[in-house]
Protein backbone atom coordinates (compact mmCIF):
# COMPACT_ATOMS: atom_id res chain seq x y z
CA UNK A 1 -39.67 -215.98 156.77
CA UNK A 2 -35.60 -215.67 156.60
CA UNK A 3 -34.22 -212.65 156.57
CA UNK A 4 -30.20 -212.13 155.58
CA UNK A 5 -29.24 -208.86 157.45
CA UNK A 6 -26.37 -206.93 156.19
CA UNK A 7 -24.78 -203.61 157.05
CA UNK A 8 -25.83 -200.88 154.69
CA UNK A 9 -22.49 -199.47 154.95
CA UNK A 10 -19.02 -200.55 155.65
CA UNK A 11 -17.23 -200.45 158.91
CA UNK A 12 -16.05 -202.27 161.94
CA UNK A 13 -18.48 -204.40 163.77
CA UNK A 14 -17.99 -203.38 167.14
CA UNK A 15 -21.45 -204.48 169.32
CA UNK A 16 -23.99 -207.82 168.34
CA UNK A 17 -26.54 -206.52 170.50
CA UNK A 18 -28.65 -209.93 170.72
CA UNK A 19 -28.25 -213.48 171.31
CA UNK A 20 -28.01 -216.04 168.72
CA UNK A 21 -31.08 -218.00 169.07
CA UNK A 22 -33.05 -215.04 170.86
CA UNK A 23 -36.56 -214.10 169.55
CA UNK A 24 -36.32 -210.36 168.36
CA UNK A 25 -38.99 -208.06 167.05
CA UNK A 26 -38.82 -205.92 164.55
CA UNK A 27 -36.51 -202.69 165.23
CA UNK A 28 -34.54 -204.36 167.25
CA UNK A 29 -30.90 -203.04 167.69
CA UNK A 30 -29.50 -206.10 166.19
CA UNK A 31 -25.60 -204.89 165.03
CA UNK A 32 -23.89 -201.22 165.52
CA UNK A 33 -21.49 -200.44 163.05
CA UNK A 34 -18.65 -198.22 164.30
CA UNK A 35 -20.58 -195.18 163.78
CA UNK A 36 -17.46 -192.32 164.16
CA UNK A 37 -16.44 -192.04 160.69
CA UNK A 38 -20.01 -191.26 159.94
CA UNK A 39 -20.69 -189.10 162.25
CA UNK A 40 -17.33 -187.25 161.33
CA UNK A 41 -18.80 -186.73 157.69
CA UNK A 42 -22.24 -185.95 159.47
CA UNK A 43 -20.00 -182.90 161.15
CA UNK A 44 -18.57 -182.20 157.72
CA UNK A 45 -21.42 -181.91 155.85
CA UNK A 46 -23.26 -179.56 158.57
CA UNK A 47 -20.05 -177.57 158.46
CA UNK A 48 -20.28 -176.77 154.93
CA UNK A 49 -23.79 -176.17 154.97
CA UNK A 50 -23.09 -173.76 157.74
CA UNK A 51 -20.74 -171.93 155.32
CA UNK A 52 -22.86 -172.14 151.98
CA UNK A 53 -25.63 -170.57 154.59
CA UNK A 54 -23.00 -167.79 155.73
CA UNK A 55 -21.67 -167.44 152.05
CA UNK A 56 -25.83 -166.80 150.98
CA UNK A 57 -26.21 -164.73 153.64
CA UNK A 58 -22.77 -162.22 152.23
CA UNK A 59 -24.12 -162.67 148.65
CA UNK A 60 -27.55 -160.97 149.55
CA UNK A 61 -25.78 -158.37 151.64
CA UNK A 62 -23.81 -157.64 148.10
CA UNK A 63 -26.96 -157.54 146.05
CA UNK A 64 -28.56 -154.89 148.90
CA UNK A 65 -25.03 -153.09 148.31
CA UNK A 66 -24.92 -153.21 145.00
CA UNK A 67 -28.27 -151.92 144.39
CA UNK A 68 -27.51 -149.01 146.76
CA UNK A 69 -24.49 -148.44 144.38
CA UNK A 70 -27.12 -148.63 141.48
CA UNK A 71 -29.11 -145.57 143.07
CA UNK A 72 -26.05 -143.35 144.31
CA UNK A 73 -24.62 -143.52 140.36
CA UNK A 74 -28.25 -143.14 138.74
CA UNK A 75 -28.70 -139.77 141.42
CA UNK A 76 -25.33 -138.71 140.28
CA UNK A 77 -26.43 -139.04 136.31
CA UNK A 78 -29.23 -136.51 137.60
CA UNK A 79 -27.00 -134.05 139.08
CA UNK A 80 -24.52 -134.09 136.64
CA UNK A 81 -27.18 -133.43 133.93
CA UNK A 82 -28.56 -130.77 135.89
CA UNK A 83 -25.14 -129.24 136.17
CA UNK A 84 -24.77 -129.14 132.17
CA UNK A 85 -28.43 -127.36 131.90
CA UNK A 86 -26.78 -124.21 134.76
CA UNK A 87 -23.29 -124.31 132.69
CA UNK A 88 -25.18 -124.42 129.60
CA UNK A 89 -27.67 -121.32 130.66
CA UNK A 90 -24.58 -119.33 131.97
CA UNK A 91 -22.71 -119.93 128.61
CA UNK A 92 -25.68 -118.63 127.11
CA UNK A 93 -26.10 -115.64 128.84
CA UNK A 94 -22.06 -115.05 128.76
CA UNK A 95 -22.24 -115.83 124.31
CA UNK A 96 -25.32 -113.11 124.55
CA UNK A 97 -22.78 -110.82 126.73
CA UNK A 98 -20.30 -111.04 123.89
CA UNK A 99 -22.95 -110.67 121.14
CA UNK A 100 -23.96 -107.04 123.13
CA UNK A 101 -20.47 -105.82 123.90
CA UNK A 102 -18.49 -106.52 120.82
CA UNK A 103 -20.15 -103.52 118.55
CA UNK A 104 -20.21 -101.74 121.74
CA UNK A 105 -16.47 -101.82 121.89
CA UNK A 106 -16.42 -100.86 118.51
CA UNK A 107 -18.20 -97.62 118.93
CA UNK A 108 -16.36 -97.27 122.34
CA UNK A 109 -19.04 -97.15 124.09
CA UNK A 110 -17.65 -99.95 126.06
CA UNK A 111 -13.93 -100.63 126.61
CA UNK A 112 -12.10 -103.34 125.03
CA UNK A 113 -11.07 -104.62 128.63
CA UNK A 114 -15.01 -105.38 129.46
CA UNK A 115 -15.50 -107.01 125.79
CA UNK A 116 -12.10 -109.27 126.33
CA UNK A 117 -13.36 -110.29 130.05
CA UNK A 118 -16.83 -111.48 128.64
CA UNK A 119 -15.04 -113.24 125.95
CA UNK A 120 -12.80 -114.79 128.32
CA UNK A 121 -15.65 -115.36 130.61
CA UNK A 122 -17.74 -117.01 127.82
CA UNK A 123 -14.65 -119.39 127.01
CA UNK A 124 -14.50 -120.48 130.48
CA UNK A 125 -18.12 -121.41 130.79
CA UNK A 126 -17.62 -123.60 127.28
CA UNK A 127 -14.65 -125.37 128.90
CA UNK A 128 -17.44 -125.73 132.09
CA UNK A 129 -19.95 -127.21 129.67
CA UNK A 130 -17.88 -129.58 128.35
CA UNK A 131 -16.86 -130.71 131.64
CA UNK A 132 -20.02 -131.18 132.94
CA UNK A 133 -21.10 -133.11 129.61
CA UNK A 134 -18.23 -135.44 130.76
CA UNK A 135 -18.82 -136.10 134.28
CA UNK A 136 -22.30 -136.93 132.70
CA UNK A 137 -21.09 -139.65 130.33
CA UNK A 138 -18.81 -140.94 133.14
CA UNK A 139 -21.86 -141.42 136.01
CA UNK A 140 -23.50 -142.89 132.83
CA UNK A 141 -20.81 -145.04 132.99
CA UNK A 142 -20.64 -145.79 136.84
CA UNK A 143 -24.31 -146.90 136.80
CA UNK A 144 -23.39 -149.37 133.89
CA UNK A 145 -21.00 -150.67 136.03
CA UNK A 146 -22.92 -151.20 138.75
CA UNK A 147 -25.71 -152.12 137.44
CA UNK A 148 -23.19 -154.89 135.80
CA UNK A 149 -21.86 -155.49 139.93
CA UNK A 150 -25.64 -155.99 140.94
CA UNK A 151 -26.24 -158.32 138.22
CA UNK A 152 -22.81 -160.43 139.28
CA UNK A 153 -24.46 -160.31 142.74
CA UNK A 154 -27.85 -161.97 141.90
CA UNK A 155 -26.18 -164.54 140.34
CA UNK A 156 -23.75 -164.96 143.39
CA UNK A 157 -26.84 -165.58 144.96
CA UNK A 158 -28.49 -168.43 142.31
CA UNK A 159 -24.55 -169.55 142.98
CA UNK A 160 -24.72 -169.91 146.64
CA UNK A 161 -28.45 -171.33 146.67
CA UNK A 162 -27.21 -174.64 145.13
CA UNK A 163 -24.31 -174.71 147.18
CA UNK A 164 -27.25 -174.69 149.74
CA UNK A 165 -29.04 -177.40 148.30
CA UNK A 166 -25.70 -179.47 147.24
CA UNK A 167 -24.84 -179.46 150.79
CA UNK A 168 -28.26 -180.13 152.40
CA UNK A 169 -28.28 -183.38 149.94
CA UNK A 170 -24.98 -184.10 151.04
CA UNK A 171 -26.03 -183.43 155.24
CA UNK A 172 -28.73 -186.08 154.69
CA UNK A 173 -27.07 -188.61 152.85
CA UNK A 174 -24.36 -188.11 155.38
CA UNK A 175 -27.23 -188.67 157.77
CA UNK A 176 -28.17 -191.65 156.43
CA UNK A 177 -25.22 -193.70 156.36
CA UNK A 178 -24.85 -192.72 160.26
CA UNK A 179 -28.59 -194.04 160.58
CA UNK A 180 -27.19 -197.33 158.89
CA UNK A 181 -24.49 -198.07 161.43
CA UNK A 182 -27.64 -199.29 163.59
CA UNK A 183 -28.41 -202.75 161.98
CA UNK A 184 -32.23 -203.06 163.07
CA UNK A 185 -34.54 -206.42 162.86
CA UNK A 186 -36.14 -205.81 159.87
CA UNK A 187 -38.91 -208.70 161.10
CA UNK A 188 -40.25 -210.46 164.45
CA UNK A 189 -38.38 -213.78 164.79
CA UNK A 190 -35.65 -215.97 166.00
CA UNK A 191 -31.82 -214.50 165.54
CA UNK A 192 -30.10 -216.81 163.71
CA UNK A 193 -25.98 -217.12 163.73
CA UNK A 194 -24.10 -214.44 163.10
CA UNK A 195 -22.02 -214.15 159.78
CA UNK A 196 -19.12 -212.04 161.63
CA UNK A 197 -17.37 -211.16 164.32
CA UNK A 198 -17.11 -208.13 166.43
CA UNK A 199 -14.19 -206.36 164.94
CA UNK A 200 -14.62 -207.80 161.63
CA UNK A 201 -14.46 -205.23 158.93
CA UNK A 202 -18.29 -205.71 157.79
């Protein structure tokens, strides 16, 4: 059986690691390939997988923040609505204050002073009312937008996952080609003449 053996990848040739002539087995160390430019990308590729791993790892601590921000703005809908049911009770009882004291005043039996501060008083808790209907609508708000943020961060996430897996293809490919520098026997048998020289661009 003949067997051509070629570099899988390109370099310079700079070991023949037989003699021509010599009986080899298979897996024999035949050829090495100037293996630094490989093993440079090999340290590239591992770098960026480090980083896609550290970028993952700041995309998850997002989504865990984000959903914290989720909860805080939902808890502040509930306390905000809870506010407008107080100022809505006290603008009640103030409106029923009015309601009591206005024929009062009219008879006298109450002075106009104590009928203006209930109307003033009732006034005031309106305004509050309002307000609190407000700071409602903008917590209802906040949670949209962070609900929107935590969304964003899951799909940060799905994002940095297939940088993951881009760069995990890429690690082993770049793995690969460094295996390849190492031209092996593919066969038991005599080494025949070599086709180049050591320093040959193979």
């Amino acid at each position: 059986i003949n067997a051509q053996i070629r570099a899988r990848v390109s370099g310079h040739l700079i070991s023949q690691n037989y003699r021509e002539g010599s009986l080899v087995k298979a897996g024999d160390l035949l050829f090495q390939v100037d293996p630094r430019p490989f093993e440079t990308a090999v340290d590239q590729a591992e770098a960026r997988l480090a980083l896609a791993e550290s970028q993952l790892s700041q995309a998850k601590a997002q989504v865990t923040a984000s959903r914290a921000q989720v909860e805080q703005a939902q808890a502040k809908v509930v306390q905000d609505e809870a506010q407008v049911k107080r100022a809505e009770a006290t603008q009640r009882q103030t409106e029923l204050d009015v309601g009591r004291y206005t024929p009062l005043a009219q008879r006298g039996s109450v002075s106009q002073q104590e009928l203006d501060n209930a109307v003033q008083s009732n006034l005031a808790n309106i305004a509050t009312v309002a307000a609190s209907k407000a700071a409602v609508q903008n917590s209802q708000a906040s949670v949209s937008q962070a609900r929107a943020a935590l969304e964003k961060s899951h799909a940060d996430v799905k994002t940095q996952e297939a940088s993951i897996a881009a760069a995990r293809a890429a690690l082993a490919e770049a793995q690969l080609n460094l295996g390849y520098t190492r031209v092996l026997s593919p066969i038991n048998g005599v080494a025949g003449f070599r086709g180049a020289n050591i320093g040959d661009f193979v």
